[in-house]
N, C-alpha and C. Protein backbone atom coordinates (compact mmCIF):
# COMPACT_ATOMS: atom_id res chain seq x y z
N UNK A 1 19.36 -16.88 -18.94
CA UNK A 1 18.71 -15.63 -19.31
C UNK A 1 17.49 -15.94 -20.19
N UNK A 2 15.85 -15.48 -20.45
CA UNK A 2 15.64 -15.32 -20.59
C UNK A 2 15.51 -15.20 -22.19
N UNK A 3 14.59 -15.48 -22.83
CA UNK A 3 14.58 -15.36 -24.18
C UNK A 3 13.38 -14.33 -24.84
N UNK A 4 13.69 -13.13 -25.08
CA UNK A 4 12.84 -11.93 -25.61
C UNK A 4 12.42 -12.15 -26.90
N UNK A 5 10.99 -11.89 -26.76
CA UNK A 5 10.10 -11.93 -27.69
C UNK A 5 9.01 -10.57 -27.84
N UNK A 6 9.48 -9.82 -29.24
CA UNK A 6 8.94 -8.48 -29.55
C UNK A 6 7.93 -8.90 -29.72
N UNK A 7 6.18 -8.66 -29.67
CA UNK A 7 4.94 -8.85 -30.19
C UNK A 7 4.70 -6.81 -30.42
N UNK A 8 4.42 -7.38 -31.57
CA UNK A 8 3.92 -5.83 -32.06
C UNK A 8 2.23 -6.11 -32.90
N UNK A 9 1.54 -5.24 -32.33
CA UNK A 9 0.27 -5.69 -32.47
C UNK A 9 -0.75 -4.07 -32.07
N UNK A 10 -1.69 -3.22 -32.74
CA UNK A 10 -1.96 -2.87 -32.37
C UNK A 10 -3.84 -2.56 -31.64
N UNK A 11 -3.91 -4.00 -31.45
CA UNK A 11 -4.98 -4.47 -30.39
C UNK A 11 -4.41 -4.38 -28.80
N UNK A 12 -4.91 -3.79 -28.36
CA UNK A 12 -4.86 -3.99 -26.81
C UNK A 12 -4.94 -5.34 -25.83
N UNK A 13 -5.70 -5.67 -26.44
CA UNK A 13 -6.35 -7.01 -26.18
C UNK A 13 -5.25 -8.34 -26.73
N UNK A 14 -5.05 -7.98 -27.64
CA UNK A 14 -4.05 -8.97 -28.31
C UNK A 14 -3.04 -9.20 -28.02
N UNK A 15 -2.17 -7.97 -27.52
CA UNK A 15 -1.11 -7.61 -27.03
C UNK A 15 -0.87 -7.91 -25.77
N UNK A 16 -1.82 -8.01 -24.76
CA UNK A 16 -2.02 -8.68 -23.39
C UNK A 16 -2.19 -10.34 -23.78
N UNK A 17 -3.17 -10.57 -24.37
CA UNK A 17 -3.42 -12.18 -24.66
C UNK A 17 -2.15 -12.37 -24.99
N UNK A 18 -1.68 -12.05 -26.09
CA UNK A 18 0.17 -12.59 -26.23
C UNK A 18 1.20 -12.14 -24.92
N UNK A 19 1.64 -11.04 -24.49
CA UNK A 19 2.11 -11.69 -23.35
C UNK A 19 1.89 -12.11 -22.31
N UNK A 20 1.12 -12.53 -22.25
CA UNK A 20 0.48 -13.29 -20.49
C UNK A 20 1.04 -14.60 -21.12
N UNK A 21 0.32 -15.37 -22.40
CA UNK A 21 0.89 -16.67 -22.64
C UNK A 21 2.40 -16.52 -22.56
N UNK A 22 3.41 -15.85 -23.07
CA UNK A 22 4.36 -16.22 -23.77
C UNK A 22 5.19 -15.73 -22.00
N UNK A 23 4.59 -15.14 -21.14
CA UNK A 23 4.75 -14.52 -19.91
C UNK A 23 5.03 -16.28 -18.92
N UNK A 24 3.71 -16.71 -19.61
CA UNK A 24 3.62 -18.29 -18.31
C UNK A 24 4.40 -19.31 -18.91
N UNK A 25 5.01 -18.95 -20.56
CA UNK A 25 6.39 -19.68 -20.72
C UNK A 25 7.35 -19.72 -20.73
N UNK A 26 7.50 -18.49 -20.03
CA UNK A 26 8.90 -17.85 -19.13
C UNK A 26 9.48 -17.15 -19.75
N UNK A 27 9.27 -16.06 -21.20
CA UNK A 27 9.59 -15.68 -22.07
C UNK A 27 9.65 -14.34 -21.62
N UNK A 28 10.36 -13.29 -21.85
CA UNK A 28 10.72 -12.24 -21.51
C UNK A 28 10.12 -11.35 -23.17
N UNK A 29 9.21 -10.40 -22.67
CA UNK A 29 8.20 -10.18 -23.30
C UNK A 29 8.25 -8.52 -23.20
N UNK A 30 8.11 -7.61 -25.10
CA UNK A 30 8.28 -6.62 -24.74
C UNK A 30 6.89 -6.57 -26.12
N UNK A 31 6.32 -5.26 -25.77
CA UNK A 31 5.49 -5.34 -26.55
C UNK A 31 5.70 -3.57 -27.16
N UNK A 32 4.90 -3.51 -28.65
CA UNK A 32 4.79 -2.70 -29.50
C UNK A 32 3.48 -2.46 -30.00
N UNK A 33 2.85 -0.79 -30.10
CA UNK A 33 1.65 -1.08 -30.77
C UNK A 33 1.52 -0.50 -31.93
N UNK A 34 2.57 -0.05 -32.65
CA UNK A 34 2.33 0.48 -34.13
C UNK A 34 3.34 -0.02 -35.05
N UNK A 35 3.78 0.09 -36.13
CA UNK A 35 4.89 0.19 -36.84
C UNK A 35 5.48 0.89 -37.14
N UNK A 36 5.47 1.97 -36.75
CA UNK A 36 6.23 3.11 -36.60
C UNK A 36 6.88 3.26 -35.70
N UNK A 37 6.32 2.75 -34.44
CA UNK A 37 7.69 2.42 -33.46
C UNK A 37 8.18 0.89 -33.37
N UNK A 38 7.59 0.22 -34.29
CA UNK A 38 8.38 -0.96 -34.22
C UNK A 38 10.06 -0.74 -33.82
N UNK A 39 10.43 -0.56 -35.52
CA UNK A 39 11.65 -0.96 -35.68
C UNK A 39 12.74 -0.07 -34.59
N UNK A 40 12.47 0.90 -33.95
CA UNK A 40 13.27 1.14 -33.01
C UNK A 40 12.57 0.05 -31.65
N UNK A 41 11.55 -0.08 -31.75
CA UNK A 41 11.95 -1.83 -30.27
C UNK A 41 12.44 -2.54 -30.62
N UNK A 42 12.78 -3.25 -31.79
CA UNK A 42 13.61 -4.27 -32.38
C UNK A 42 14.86 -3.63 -32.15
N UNK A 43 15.75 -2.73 -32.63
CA UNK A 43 17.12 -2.39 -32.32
C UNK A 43 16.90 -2.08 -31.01
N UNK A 44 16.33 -1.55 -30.22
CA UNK A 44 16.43 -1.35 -28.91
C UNK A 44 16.35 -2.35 -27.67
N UNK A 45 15.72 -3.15 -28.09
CA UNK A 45 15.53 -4.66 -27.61
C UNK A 45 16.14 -6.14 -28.09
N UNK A 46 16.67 -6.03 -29.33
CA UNK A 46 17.37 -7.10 -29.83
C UNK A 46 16.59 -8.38 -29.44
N UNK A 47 14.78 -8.51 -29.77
CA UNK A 47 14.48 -9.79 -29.64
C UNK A 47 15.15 -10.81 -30.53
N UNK A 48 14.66 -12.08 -29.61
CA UNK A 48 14.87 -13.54 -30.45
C UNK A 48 14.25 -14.04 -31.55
N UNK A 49 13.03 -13.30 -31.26
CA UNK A 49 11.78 -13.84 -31.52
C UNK A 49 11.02 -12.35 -32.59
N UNK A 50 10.39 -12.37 -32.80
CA UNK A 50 9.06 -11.07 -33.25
C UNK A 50 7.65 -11.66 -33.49
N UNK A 51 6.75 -11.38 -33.17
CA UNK A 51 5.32 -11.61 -33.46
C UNK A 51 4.78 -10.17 -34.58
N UNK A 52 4.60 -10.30 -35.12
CA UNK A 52 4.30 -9.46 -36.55
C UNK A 52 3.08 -9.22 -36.77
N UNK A 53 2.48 -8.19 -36.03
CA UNK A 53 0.30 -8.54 -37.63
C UNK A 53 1.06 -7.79 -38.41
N UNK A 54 0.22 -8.25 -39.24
CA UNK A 54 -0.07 -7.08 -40.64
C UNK A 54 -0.23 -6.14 -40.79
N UNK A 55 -1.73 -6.09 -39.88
CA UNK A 55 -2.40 -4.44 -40.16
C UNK A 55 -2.22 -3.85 -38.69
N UNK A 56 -1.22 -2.90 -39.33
CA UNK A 56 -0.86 -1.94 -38.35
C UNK A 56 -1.04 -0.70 -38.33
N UNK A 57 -0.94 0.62 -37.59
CA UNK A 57 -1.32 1.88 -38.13
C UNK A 57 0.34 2.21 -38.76
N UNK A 58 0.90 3.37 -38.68
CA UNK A 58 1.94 3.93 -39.37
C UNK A 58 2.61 2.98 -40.47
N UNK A 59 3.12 2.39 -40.08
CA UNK A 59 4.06 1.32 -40.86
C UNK A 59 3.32 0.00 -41.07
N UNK A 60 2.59 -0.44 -42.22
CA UNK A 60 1.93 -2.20 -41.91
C UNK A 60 3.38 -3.44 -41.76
N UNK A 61 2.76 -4.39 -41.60
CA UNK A 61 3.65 -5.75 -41.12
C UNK A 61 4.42 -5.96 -42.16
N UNK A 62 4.00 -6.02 -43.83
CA UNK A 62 4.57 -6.06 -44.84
C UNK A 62 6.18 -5.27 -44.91
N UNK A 63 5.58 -3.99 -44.91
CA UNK A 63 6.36 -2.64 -45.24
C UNK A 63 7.72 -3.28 -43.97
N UNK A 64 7.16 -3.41 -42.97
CA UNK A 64 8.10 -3.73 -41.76
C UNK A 64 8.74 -4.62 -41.75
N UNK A 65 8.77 -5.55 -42.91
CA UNK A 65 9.01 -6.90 -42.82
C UNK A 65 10.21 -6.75 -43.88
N UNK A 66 9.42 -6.17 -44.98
CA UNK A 66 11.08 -5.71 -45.82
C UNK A 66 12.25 -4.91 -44.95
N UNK A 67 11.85 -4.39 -44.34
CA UNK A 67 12.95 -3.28 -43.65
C UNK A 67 13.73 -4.19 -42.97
N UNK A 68 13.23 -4.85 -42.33
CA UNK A 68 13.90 -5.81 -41.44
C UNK A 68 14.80 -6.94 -41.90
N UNK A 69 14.48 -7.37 -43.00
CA UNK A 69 15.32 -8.13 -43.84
C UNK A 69 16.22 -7.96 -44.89
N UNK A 70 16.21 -6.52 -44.87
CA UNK A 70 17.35 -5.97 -45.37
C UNK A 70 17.91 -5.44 -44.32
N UNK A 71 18.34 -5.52 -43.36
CA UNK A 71 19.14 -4.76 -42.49
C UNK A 71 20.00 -5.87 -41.80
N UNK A 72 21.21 -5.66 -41.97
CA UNK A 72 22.66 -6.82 -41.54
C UNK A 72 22.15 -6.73 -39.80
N UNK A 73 21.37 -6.10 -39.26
CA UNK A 73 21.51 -5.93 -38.09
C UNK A 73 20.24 -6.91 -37.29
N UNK A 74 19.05 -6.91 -38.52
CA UNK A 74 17.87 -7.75 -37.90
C UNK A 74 17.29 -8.75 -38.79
N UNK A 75 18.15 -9.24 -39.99
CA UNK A 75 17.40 -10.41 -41.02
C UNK A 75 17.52 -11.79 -40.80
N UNK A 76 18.69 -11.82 -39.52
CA UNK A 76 18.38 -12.94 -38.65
C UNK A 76 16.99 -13.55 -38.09
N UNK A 77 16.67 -12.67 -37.48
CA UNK A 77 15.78 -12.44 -36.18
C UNK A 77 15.00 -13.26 -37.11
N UNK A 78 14.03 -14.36 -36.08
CA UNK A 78 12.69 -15.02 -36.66
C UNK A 78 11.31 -13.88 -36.53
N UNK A 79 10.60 -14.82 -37.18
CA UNK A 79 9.38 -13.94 -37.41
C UNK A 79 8.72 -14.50 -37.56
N UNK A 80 7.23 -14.59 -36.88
CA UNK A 80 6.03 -15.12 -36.82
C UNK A 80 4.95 -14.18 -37.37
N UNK A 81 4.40 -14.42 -38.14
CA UNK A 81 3.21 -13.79 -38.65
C UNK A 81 1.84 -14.17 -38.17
N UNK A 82 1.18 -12.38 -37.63
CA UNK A 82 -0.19 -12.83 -36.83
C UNK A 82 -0.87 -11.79 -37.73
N UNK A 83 -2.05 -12.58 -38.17
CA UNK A 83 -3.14 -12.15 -38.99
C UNK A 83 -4.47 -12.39 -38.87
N UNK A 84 -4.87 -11.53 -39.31
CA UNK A 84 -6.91 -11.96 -39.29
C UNK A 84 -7.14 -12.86 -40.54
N UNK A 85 -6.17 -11.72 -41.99
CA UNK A 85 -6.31 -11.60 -43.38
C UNK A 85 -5.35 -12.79 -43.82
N UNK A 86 -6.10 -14.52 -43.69
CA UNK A 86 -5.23 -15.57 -44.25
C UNK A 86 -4.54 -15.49 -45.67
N UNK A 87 -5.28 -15.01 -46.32
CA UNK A 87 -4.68 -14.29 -48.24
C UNK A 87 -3.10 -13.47 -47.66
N UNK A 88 -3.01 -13.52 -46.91
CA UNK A 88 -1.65 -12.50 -46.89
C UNK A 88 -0.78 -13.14 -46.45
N UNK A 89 -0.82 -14.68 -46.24
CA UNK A 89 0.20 -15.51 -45.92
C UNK A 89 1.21 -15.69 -47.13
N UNK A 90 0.22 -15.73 -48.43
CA UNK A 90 1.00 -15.51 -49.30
C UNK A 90 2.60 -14.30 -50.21
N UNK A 91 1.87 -13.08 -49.17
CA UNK A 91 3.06 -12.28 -49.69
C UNK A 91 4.41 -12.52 -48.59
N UNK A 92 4.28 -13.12 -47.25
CA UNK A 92 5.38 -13.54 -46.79
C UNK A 92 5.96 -14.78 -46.46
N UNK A 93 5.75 -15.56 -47.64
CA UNK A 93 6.16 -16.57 -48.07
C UNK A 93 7.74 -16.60 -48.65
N UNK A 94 7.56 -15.44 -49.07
CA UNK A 94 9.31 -14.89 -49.72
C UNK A 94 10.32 -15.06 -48.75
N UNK A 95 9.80 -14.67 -47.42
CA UNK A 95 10.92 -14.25 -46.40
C UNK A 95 11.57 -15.51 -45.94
N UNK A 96 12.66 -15.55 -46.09
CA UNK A 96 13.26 -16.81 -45.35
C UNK A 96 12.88 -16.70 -43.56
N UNK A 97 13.30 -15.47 -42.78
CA UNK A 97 12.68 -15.10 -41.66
C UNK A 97 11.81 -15.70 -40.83
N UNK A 98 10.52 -15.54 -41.97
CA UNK A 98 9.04 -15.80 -41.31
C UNK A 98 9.40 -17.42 -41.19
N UNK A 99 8.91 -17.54 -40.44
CA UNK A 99 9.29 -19.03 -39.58
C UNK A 99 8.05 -19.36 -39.47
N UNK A 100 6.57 -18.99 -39.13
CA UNK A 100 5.57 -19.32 -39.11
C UNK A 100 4.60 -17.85 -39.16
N UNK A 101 3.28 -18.88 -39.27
CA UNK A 101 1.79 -17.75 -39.29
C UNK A 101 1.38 -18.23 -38.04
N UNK A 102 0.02 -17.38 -37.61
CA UNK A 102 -0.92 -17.61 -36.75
C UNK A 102 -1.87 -16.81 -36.81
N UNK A 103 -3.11 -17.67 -37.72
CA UNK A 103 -4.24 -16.99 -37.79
C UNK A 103 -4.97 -16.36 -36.40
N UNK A 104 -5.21 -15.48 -36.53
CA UNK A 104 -6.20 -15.05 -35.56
C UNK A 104 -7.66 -14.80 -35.92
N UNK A 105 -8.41 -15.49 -34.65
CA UNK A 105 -8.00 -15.81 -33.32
C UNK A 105 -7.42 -17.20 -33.13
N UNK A 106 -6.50 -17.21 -32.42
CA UNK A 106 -5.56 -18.32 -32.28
C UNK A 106 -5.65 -19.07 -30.60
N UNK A 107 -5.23 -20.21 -30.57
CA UNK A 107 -5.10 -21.14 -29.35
C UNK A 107 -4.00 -20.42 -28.76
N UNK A 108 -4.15 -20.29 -27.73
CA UNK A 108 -2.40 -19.52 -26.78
C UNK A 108 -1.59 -20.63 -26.95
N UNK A 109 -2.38 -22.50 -26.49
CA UNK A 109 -1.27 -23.33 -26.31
C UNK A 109 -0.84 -23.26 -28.13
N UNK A 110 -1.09 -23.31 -28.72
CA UNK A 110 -0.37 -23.28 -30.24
C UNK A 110 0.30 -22.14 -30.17
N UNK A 111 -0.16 -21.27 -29.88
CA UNK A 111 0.73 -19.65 -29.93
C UNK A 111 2.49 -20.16 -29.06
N UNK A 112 2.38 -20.87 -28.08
CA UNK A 112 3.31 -21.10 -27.25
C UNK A 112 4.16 -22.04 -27.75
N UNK A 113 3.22 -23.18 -28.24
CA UNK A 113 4.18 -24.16 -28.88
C UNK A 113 4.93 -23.80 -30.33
N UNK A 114 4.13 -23.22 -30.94
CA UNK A 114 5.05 -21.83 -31.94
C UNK A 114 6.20 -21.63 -31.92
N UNK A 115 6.29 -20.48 -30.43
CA UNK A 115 7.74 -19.86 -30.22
C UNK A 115 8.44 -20.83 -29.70
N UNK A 116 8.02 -21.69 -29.14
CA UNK A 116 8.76 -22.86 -28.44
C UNK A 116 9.91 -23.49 -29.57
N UNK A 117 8.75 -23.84 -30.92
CA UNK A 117 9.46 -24.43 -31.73
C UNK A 117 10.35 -24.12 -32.58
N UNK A 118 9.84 -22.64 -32.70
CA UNK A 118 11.27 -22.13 -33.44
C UNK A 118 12.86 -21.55 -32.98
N UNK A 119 12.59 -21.18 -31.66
CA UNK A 119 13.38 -20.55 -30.40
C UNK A 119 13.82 -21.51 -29.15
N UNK A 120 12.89 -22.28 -29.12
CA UNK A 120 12.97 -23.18 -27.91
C UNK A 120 12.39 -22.58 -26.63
N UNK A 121 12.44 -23.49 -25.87
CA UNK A 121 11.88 -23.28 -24.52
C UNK A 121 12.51 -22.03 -23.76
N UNK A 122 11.74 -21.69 -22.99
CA UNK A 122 12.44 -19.94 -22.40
C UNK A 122 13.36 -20.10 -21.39
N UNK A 123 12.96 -21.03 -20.30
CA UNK A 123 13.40 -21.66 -19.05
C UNK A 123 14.55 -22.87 -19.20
């Protein structure tokens, strides 16, 4: 089966660039474009994985990031942080979670070898 990976992002563009890569590494790929509907794709989808920006409309990456790590249901779940704003690597440094950053704009093959490394291969 398949290994699901939430990208929540609300670029259009970004959101395609991430799953097409994470698509040609056989990764089963659901995407999100606000934070306000995040956290119901995360319980609704039970990814492996999450791709996180920051700046989001309703809910930012921060705000979303606490929620998530207090909840017995998703503080497992890894978390990759995607940003423009490198200064903000610092406030999720706390999270045991965050497993990595990725500045943007980013290499897809690094984007891939990323989830690879924290999740493993999809296939």
């Amino acid at each position: 089966m398949a290994k699901k990976v939430l990208v929540v992002d609300d670029e259009p563009e970004m959101l395609n660039l991430m799953r097409f890569t994470l698509e040609q590494g056989r990764f089963e790929v659901v995407t999100c474009d606000s934070g306000r509907h995040a956290w119901n794709a995360i319980i609704d989808n039970k990814p492996d994985l999450i791709l996180l920006d920051v700046m989001l409309p309703g809910i930012d990456g921060y705000s979303l990031q606490i929620k998530i790590s207090q909840d017995e249901a998703t503080k497992s779940i890894p978390i990759i942080i995607m940003t423009a704003l490198e200064p903000s690597r610092t406030l999720f440094k706390k999270f045991e979670q965050v497993k990595g950053f990725m500045t943007k704009p980013f290499k897809t093959d690094d984007l891939l070898n990323k989830v690879e490394e924290i999740i493993g291969k999809a296939g």
